[in-house]
C-alpha atoms as a PDB file:
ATOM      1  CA  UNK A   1      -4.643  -1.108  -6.488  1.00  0.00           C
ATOM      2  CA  UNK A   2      -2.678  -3.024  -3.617  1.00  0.00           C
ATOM      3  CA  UNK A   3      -0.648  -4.600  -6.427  1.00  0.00           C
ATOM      4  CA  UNK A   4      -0.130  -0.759  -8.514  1.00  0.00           C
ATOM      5  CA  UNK A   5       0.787   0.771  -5.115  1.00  0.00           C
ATOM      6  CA  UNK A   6       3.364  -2.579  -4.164  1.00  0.00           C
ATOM      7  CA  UNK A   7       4.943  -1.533  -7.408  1.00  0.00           C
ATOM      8  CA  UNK A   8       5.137   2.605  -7.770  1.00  0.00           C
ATOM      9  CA  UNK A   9       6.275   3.421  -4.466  1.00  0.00           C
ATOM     10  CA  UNK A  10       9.484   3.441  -2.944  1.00  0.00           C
ATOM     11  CA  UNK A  11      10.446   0.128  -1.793  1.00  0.00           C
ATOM     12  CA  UNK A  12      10.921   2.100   2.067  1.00  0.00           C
ATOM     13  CA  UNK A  13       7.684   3.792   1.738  1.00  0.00           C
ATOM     14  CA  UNK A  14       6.137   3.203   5.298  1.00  0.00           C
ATOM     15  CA  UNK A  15       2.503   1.022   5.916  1.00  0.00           C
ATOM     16  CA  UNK A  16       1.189   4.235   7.257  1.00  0.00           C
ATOM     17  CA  UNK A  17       1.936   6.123   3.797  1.00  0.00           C
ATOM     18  CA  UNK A  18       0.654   3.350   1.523  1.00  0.00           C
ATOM     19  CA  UNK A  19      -2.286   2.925   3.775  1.00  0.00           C
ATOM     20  CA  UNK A  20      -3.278   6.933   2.781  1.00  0.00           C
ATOM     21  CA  UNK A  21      -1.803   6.011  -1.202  1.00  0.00           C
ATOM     22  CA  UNK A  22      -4.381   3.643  -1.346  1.00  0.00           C
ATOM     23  CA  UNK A  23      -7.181   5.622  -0.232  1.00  0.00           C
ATOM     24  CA  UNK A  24      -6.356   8.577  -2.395  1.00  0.00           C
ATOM     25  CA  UNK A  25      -5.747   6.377  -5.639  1.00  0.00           C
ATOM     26  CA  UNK A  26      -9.104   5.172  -5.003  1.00  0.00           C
ATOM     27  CA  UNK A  27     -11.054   8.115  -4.387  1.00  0.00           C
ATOM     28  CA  UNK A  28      -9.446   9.926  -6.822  1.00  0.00           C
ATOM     29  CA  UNK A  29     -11.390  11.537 -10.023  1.00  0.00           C
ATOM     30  CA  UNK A  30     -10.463  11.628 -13.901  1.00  0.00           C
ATOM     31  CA  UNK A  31      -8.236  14.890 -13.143  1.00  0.00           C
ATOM     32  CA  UNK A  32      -6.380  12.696 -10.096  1.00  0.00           C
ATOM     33  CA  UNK A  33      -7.568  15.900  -7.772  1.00  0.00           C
ATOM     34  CA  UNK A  34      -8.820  14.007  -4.583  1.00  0.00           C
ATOM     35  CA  UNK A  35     -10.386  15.656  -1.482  1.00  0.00           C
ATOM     36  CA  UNK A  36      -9.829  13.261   1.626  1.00  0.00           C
ATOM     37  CA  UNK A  37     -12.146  14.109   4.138  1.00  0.00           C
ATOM     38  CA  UNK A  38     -10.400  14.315   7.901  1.00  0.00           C
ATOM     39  CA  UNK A  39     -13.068  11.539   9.347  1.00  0.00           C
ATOM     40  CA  UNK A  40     -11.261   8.963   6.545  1.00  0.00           C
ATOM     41  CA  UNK A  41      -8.068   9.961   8.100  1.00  0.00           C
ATOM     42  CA  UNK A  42      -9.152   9.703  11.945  1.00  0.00           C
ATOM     43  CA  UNK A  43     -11.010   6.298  10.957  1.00  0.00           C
ATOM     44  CA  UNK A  44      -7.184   5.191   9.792  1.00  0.00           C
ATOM     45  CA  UNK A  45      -5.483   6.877  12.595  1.00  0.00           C
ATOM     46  CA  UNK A  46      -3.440   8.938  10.053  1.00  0.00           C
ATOM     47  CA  UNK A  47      -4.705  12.432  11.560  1.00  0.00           C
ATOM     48  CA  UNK A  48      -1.998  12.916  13.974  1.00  0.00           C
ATOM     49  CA  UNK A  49       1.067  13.082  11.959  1.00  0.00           C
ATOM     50  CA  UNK A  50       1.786  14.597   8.798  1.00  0.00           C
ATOM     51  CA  UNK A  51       4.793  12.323   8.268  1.00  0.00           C
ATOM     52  CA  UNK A  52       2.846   9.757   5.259  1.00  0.00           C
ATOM     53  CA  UNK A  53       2.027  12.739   3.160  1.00  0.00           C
ATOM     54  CA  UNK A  54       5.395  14.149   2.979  1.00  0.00           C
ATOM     55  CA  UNK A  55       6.507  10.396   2.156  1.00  0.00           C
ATOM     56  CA  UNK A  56       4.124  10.349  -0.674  1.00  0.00           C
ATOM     57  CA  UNK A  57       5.361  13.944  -1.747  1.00  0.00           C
ATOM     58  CA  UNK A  58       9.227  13.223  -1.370  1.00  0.00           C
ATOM     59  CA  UNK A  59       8.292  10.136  -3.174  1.00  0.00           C
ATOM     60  CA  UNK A  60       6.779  12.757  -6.433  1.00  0.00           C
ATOM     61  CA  UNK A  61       3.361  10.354  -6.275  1.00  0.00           C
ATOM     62  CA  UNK A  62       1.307  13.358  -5.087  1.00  0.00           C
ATOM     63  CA  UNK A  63       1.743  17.269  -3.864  1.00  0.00           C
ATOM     64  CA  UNK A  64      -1.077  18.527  -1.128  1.00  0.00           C
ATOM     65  CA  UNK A  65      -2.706  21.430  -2.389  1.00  0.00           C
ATOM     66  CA  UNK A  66      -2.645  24.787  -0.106  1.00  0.00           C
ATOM     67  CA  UNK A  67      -5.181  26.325   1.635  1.00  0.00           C
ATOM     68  CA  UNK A  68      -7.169  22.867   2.512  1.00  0.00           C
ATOM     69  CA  UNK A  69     -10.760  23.021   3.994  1.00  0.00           C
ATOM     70  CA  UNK A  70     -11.072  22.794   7.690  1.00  0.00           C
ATOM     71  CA  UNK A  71     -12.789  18.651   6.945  1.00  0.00           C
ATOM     72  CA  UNK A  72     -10.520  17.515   4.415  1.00  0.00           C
ATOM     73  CA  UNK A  73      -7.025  17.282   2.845  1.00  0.00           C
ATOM     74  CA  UNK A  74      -6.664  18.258  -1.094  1.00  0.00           C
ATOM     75  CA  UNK A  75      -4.063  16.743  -3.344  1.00  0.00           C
ATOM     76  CA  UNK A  76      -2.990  16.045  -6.929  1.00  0.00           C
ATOM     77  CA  UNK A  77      -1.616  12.494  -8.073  1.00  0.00           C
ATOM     78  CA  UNK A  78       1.464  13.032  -9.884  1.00  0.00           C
ATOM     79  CA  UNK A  79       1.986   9.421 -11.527  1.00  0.00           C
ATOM     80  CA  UNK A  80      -0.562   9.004 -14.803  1.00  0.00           C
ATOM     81  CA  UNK A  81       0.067   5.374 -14.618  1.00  0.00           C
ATOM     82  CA  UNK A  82      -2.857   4.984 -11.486  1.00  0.00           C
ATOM     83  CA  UNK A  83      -5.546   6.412 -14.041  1.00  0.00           C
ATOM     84  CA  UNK A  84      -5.277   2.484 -15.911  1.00  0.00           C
ATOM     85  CA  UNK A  85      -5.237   0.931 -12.811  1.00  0.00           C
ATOM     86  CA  UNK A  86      -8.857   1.551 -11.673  1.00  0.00           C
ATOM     87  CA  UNK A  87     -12.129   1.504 -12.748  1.00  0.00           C
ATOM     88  CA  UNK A  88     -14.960   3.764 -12.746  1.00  0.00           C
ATOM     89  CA  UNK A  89     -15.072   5.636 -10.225  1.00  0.00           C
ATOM     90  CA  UNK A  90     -18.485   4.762  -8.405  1.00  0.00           C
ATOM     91  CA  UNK A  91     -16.550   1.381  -8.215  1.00  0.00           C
ATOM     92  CA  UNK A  92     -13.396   2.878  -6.918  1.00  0.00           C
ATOM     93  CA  UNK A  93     -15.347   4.411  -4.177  1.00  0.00           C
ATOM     94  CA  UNK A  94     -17.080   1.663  -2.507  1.00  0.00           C
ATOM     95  CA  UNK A  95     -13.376  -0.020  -2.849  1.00  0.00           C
ATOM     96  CA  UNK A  96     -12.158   2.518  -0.746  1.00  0.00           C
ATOM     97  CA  UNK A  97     -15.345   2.359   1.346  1.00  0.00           C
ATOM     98  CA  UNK A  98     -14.545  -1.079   1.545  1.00  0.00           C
ATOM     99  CA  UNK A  99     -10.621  -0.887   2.242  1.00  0.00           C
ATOM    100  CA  UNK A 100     -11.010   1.702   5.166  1.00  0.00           C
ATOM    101  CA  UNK A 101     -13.229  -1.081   6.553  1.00  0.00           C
ATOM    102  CA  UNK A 102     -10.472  -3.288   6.350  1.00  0.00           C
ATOM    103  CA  UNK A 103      -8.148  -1.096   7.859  1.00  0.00           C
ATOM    104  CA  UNK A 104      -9.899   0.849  10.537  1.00  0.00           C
ATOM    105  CA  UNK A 105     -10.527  -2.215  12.887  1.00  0.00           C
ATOM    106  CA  UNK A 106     -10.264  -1.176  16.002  1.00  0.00           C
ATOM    107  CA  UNK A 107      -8.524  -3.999  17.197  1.00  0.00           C
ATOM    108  CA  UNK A 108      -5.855  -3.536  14.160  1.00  0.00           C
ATOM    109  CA  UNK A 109      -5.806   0.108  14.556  1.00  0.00           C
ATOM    110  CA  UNK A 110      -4.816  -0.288  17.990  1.00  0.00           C
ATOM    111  CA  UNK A 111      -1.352  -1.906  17.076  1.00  0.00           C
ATOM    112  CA  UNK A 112      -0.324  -0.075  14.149  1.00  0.00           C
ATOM    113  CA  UNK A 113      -0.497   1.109  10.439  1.00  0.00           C
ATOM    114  CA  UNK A 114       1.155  -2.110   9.799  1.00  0.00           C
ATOM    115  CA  UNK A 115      -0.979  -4.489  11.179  1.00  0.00           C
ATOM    116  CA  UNK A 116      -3.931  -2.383   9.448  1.00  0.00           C
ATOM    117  CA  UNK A 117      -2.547  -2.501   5.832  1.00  0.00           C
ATOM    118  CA  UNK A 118      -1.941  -6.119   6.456  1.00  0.00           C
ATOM    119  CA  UNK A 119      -5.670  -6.917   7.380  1.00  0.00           C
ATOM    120  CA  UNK A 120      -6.147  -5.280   3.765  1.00  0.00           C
ATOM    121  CA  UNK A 121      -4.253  -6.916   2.169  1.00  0.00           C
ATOM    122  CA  UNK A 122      -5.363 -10.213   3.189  1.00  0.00           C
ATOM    123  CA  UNK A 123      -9.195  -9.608   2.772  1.00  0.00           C
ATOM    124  CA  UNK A 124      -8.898  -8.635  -0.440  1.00  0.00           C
ATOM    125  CA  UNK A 125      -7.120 -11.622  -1.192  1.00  0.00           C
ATOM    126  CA  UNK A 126      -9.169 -13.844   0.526  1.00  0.00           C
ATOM    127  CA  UNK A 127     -11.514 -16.506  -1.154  1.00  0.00           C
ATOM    128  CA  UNK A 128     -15.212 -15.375   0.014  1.00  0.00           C
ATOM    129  CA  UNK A 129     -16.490 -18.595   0.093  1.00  0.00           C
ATOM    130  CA  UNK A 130     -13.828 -20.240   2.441  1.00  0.00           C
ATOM    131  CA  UNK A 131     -12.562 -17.079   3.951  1.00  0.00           C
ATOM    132  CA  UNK A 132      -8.884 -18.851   3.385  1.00  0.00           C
ATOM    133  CA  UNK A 133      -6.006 -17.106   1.388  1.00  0.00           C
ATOM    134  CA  UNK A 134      -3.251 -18.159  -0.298  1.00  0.00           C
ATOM    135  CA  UNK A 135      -0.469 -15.913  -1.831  1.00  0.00           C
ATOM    136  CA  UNK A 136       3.743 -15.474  -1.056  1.00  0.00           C
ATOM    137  CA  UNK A 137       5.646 -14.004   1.921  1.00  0.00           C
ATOM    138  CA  UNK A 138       7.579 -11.718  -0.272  1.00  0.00           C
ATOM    139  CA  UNK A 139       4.763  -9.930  -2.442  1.00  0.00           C
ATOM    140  CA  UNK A 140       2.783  -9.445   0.852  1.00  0.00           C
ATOM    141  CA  UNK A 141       5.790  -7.603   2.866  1.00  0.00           C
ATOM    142  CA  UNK A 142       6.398  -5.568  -0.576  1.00  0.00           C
ATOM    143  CA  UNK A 143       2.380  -4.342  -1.074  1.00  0.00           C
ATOM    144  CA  UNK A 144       2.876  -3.555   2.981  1.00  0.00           C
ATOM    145  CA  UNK A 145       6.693  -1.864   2.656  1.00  0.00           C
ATOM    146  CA  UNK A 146       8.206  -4.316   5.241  1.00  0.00           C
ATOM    147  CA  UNK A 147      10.551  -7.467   5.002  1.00  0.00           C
ATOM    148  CA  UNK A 148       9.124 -10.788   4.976  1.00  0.00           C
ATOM    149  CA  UNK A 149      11.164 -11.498   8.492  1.00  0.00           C
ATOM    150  CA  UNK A 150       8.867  -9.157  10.149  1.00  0.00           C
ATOM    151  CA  UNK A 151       5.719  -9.917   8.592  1.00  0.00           C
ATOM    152  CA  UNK A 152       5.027 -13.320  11.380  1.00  0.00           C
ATOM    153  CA  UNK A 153       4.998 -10.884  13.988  1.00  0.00           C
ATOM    154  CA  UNK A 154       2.615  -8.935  12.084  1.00  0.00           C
ATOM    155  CA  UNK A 155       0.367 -12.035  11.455  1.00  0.00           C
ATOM    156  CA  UNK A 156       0.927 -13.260  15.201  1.00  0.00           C
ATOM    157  CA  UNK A 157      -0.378  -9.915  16.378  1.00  0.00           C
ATOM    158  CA  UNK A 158      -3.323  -9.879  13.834  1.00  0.00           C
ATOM    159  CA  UNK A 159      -4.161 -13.493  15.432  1.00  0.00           C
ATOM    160  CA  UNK A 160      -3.985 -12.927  18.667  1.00  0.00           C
ATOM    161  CA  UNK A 161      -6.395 -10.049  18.427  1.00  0.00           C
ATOM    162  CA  UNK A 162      -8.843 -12.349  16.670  1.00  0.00           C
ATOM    163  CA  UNK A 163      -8.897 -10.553  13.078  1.00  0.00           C
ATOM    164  CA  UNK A 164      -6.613 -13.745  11.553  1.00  0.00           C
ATOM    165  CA  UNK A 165      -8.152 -17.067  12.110  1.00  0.00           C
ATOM    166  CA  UNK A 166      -4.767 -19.055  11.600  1.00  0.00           C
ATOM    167  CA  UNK A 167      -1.903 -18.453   9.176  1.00  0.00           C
ATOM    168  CA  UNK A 168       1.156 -20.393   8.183  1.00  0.00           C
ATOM    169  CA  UNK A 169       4.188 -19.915   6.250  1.00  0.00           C
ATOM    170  CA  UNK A 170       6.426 -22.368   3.965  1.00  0.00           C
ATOM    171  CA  UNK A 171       9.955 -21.472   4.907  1.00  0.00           C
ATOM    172  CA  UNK A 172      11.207 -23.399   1.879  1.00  0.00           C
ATOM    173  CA  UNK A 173       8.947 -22.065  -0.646  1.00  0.00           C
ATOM    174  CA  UNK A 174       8.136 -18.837   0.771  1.00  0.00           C
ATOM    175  CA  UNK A 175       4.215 -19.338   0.334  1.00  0.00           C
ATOM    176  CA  UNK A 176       1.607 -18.095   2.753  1.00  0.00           C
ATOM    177  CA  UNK A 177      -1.519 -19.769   3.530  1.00  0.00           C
ATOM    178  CA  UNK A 178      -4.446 -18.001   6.150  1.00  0.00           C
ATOM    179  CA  UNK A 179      -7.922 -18.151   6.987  1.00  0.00           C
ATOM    180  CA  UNK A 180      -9.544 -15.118   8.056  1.00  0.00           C
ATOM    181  CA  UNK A 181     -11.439 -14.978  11.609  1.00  0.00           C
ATOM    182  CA  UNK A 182     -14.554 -15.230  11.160  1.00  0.00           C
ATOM    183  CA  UNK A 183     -17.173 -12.501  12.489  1.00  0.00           C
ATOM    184  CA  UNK A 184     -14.676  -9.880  11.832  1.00  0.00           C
ATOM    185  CA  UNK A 185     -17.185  -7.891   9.412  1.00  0.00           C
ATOM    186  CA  UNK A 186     -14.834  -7.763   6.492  1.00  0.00           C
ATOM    187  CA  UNK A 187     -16.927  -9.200   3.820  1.00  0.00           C
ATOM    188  CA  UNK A 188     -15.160 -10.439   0.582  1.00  0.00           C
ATOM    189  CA  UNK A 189     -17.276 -11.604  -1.533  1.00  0.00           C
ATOM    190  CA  UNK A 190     -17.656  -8.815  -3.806  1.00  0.00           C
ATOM    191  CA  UNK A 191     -16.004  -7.060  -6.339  1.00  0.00           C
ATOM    192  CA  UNK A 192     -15.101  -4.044  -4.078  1.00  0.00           C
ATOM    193  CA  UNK A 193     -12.312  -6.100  -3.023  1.00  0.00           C
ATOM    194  CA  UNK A 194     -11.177  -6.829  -6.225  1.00  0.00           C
ATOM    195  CA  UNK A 195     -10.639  -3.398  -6.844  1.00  0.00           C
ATOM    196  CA  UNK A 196      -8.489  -2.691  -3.940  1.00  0.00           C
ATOM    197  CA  UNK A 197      -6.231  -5.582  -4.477  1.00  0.00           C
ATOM    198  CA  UNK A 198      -5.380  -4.916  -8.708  1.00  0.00           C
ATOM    199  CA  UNK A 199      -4.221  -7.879 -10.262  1.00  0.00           C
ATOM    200  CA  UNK A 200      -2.513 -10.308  -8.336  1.00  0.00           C
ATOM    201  CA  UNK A 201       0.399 -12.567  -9.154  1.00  0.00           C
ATOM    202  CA  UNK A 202      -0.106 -16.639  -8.952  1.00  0.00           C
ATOM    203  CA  UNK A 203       1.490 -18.361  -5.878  1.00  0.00           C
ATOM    204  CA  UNK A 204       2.240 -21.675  -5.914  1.00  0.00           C
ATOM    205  CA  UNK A 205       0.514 -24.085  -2.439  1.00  0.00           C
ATOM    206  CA  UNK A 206       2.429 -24.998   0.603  1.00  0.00           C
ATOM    207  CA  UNK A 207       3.579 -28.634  -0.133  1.00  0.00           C
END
């Protein structure tokens, strides 16, 4: 879904926004109607601010429906192409179970929507058995709606609060290499983040 969302949404769209995309494409049902409950949003710190779901609506990938329960936020998804991006929904759930997880650490939640999506994003594209990653600069900073100059500070800040074990970047070939703390309760060694990531592209290794 990480690799869907890197794709349909505005190249500007903020962390924050795709942070909330990828919990509604995930949650969503066959009719892409999805009720967000409010804890979801206060796990992702997302409840303060309406600012990502006007992105997503200026962006005509959903509209918020009116009148909305006192617990949770209703919307419709507006682009079809999510329904072949996912699969059954019982499995789509626990991704999104899985991906708040991810993204609600307190110690990432602390510094940002950034930092957040980015501990996403490299779980689910962790190996589970040695909890080390390998993918490119460039399709990370697009699947978290930043530029790969910024993205070191990102994963400086996500190692100094002991989420990222180490991480280093090939400035010649652009490829990324990390190892994720360990202890950080992120597990990845189930399909739950396979859904969440979609179908990642090859990267070639750090020489």
């Amino acid at each position: 879904m990480l690799s869907y969302l890197a794709a349909a949404l505005p190249a500007g769209t903020s962390a924050a926004a795709r942070l909330l995309a990828l919990q509604c494409a995930l949650r969503m049902n066959a009719r892409m109607q999805v009720r967000l409950p409010k804890g979801v949003l206060r796990s992702l710190r997302l409840n303060t601010t309406p600012d990502p779901w006007r992105e997503l609506e200026q962006a005509q990938w959903l509209r918020t429906a009116p009148g909305n329960a006192a617990n949770e936020i209703a919307a419709e998804l507006l682009d079809v192409t999510v329904l072949g991006q996912a699969p059954a929904r019982p499995d789509r759930r626990h991704a999104a179970d899985w991906a708040l997880r991810a993204g609600s650490s307190c110690a990432a939640g602390a510094i940002g929507a950034l930092p957040q999506l980015a501990s996403v994003y490299l779980a689910a594209h962790t190996d589970p058995e040695s909890s080390s990653g390998l993918g490119e600069l460039d399709q990370m900073a697009r699947a978290c709606g930043t530029q790969p100059a910024k993205l070191p500070a990102t994963l400086d800040r996500l190692a100094a609060t002991g989420l990222l074990g180490s991480w280093q970047a090939c400035t010649d070939s652009g490829d990324l290499q990390w190892t994720l703390a360990r202890g950080t309760g992120i597990g990845v060694g189930d399909h739950r983040r396979e859904t969440a990531r979609g179908n990642p592209h090859g990267a070639g290794r750090c020489p």
